[in-house]
N, C-alpha and C. Protein backbone atom coordinates (compact mmCIF):
# COMPACT_ATOMS: atom_id res chain seq x y z
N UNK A 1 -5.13 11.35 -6.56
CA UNK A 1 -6.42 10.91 -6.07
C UNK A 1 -7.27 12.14 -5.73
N UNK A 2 -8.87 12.09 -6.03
CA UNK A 2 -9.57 13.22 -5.74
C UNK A 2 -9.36 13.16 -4.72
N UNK A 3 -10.24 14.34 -3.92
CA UNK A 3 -10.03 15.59 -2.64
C UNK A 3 -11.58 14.70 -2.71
N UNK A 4 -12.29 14.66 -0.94
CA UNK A 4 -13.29 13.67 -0.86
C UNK A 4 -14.63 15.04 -1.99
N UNK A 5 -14.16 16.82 -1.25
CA UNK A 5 -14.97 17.91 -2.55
C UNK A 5 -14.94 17.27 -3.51
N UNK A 6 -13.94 17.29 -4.20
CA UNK A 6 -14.24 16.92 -5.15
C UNK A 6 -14.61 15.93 -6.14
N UNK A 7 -14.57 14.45 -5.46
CA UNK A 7 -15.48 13.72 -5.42
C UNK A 7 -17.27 13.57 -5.32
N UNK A 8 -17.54 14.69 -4.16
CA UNK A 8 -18.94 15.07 -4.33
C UNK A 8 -19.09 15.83 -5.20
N UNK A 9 -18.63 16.91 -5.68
CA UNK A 9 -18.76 17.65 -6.78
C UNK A 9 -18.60 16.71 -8.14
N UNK A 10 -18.22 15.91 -8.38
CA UNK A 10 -18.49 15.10 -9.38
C UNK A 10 -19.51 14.21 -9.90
N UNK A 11 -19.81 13.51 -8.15
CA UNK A 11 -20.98 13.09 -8.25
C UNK A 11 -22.01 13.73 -8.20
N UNK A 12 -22.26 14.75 -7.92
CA UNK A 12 -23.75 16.13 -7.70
C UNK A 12 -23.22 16.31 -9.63
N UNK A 13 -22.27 16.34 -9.88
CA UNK A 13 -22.21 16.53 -12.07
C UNK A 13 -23.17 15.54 -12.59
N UNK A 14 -22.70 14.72 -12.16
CA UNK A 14 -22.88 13.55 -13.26
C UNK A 14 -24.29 12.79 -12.68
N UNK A 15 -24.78 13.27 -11.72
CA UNK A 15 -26.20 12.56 -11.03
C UNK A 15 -27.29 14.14 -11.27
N UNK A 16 -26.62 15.26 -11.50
CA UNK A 16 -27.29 16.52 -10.97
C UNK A 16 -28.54 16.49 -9.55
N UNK A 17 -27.46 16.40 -9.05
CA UNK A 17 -27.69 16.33 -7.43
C UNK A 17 -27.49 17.85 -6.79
N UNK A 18 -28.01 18.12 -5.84
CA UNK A 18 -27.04 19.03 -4.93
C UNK A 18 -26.40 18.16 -4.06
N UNK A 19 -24.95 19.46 -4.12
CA UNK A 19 -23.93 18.43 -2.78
C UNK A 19 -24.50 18.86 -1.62
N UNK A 20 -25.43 19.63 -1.25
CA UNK A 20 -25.76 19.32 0.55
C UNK A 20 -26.39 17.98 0.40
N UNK A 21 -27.14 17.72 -0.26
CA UNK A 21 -28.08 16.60 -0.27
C UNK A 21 -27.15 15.19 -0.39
N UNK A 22 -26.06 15.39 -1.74
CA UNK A 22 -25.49 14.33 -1.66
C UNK A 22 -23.99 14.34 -0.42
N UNK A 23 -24.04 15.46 0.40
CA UNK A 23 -23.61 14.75 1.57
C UNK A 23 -23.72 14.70 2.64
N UNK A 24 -25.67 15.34 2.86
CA UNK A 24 -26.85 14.44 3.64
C UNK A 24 -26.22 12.75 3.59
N UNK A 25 -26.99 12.52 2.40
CA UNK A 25 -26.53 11.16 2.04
C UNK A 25 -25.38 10.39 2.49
N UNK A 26 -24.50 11.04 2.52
CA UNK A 26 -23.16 10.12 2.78
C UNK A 26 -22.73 10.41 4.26
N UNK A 27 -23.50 11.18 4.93
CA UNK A 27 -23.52 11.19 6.39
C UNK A 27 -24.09 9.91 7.07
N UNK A 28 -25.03 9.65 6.39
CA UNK A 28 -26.23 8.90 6.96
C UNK A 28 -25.76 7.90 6.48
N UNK A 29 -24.85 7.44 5.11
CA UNK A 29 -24.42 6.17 4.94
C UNK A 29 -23.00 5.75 5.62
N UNK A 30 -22.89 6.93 6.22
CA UNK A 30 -21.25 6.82 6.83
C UNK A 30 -22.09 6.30 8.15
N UNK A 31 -22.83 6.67 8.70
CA UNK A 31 -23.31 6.45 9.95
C UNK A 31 -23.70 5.14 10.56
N UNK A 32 -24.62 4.88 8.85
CA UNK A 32 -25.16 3.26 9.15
C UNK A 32 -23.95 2.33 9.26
N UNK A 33 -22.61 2.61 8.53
CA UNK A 33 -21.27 1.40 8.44
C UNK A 33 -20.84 1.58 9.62
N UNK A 34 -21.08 2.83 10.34
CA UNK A 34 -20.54 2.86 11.60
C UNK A 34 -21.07 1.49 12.91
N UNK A 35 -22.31 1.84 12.69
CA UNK A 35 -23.22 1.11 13.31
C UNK A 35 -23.39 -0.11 13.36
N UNK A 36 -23.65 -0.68 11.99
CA UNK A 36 -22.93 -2.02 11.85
C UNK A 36 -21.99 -2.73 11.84
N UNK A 37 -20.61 -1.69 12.06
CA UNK A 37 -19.25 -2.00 12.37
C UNK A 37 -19.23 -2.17 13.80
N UNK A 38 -19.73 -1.60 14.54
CA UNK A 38 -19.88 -1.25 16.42
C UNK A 38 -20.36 -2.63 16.64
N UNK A 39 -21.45 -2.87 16.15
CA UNK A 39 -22.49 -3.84 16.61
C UNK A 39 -21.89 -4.95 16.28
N UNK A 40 -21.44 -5.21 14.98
CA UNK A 40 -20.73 -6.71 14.29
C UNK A 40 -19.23 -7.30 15.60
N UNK A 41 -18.93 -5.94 15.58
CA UNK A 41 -17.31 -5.83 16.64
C UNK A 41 -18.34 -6.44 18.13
N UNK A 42 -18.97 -5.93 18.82
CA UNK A 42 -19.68 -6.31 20.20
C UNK A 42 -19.59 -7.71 20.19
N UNK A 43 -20.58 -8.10 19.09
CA UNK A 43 -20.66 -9.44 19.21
C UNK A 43 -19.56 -10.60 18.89
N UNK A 44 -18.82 -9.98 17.89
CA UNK A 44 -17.74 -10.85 17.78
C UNK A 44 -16.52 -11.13 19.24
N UNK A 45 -16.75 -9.80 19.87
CA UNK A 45 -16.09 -9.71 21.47
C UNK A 45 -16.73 -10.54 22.42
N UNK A 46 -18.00 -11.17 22.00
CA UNK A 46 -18.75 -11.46 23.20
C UNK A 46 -19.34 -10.39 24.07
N UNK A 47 -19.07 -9.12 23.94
CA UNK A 47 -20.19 -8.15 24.54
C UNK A 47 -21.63 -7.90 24.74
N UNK A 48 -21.94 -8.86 23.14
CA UNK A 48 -23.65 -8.89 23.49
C UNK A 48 -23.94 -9.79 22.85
N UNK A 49 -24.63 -10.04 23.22
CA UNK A 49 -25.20 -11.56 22.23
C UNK A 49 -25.73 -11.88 20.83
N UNK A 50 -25.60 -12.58 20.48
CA UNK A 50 -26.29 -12.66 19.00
C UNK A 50 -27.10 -12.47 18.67
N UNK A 51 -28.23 -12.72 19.72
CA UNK A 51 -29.66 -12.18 19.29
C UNK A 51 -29.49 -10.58 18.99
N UNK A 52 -29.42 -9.52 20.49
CA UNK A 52 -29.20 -8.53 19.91
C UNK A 52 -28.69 -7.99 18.90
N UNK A 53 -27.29 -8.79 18.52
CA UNK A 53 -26.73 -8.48 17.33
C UNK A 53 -27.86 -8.54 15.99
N UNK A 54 -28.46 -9.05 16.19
CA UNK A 54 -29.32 -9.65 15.11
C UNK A 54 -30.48 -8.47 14.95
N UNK A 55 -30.80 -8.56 16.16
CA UNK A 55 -31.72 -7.09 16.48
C UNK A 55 -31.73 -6.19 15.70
N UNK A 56 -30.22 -5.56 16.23
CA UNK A 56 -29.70 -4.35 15.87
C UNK A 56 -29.04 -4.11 14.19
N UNK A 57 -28.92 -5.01 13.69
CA UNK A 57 -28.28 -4.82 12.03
C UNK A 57 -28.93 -5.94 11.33
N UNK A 58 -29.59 -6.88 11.85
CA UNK A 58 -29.97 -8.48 10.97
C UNK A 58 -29.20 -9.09 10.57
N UNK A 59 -29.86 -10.55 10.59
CA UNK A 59 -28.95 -11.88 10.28
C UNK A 59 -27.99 -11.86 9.64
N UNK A 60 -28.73 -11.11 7.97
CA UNK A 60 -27.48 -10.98 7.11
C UNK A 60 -25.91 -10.29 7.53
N UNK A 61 -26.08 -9.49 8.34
CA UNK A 61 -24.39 -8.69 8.70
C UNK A 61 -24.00 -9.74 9.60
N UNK A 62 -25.35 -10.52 10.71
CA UNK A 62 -24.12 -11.47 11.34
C UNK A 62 -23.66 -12.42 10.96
N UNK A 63 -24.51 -13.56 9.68
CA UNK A 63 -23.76 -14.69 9.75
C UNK A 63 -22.45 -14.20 8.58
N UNK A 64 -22.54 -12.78 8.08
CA UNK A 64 -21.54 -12.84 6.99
C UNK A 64 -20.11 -12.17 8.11
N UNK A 65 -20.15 -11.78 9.16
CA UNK A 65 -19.12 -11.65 10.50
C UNK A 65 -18.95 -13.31 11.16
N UNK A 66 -19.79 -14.18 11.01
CA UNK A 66 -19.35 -15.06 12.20
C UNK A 66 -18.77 -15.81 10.26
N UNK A 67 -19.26 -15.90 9.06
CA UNK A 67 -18.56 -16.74 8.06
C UNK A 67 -16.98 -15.93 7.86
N UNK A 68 -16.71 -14.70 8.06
CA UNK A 68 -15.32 -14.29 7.85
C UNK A 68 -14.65 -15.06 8.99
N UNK A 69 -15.10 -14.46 10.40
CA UNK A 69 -14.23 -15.00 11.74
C UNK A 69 -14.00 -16.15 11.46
N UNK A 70 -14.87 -17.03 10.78
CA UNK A 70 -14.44 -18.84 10.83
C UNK A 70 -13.69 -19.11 9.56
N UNK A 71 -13.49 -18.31 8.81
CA UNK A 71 -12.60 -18.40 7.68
C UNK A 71 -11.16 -17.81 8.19
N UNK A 72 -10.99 -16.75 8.49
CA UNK A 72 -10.19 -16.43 9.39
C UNK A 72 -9.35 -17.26 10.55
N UNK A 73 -10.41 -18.25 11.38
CA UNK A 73 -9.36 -19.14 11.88
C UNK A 73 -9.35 -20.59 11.59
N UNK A 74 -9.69 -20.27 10.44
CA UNK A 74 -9.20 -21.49 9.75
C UNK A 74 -8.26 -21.60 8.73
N UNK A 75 -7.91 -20.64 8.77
CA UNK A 75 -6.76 -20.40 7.77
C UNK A 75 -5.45 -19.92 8.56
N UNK A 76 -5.61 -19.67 10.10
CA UNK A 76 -4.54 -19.43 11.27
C UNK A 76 -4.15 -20.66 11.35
N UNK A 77 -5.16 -21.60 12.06
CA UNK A 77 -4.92 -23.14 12.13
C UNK A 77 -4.56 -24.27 11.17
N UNK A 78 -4.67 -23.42 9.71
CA UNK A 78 -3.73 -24.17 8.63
C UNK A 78 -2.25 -23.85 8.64
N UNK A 79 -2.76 -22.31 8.93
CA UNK A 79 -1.14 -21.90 8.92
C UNK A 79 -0.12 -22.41 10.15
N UNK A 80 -0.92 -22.51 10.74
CA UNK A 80 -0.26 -23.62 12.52
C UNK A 80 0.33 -24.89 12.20
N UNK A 81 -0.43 -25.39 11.19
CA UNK A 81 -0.05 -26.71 10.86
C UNK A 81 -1.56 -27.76 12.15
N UNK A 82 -2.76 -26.89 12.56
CA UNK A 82 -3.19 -27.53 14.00
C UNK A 82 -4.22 -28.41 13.25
């Protein structure tokens, strides 16, 4: 498996990019999954509410977190037999 270098160095080849730029880029996209991972996790804890949640990343990241969680226990409670 590539080295994550050399992965950017492949992609700065084949896009002719520079790698500071393309990992500008992947800072800032590492950052945003962060963010929407933090925020999706809060609300699924009950830490903050949905609105904020909604606020902070939009509808789309929450109802596709509250459609996993309910797939998720619904497939516990099959497996329960409940």
């Amino acid at each position: 498996m590539a080295s994550t270098l050399e992965k950017l160095e492949t992609i700065a080849r084949l896009t002719n990019q520079d790698v500071t730029h393309l990992l500008a880029r992947a800072i800032e996209l590492g950052v945003e999954q962060l963010w929407v991972q933090t925020i999706v996790d809060l609300y699924l804890k009950g830490q903050i509410p949905r609105e904020e949640a909604i606020q902070a990343v939009g509808l789309k990241w929450v109802e596709r977190a509250e459609q996993i969680r309910d797939a998720v226990l619904e497939d516990v409670r099959w497996g329960l037999g409940l």
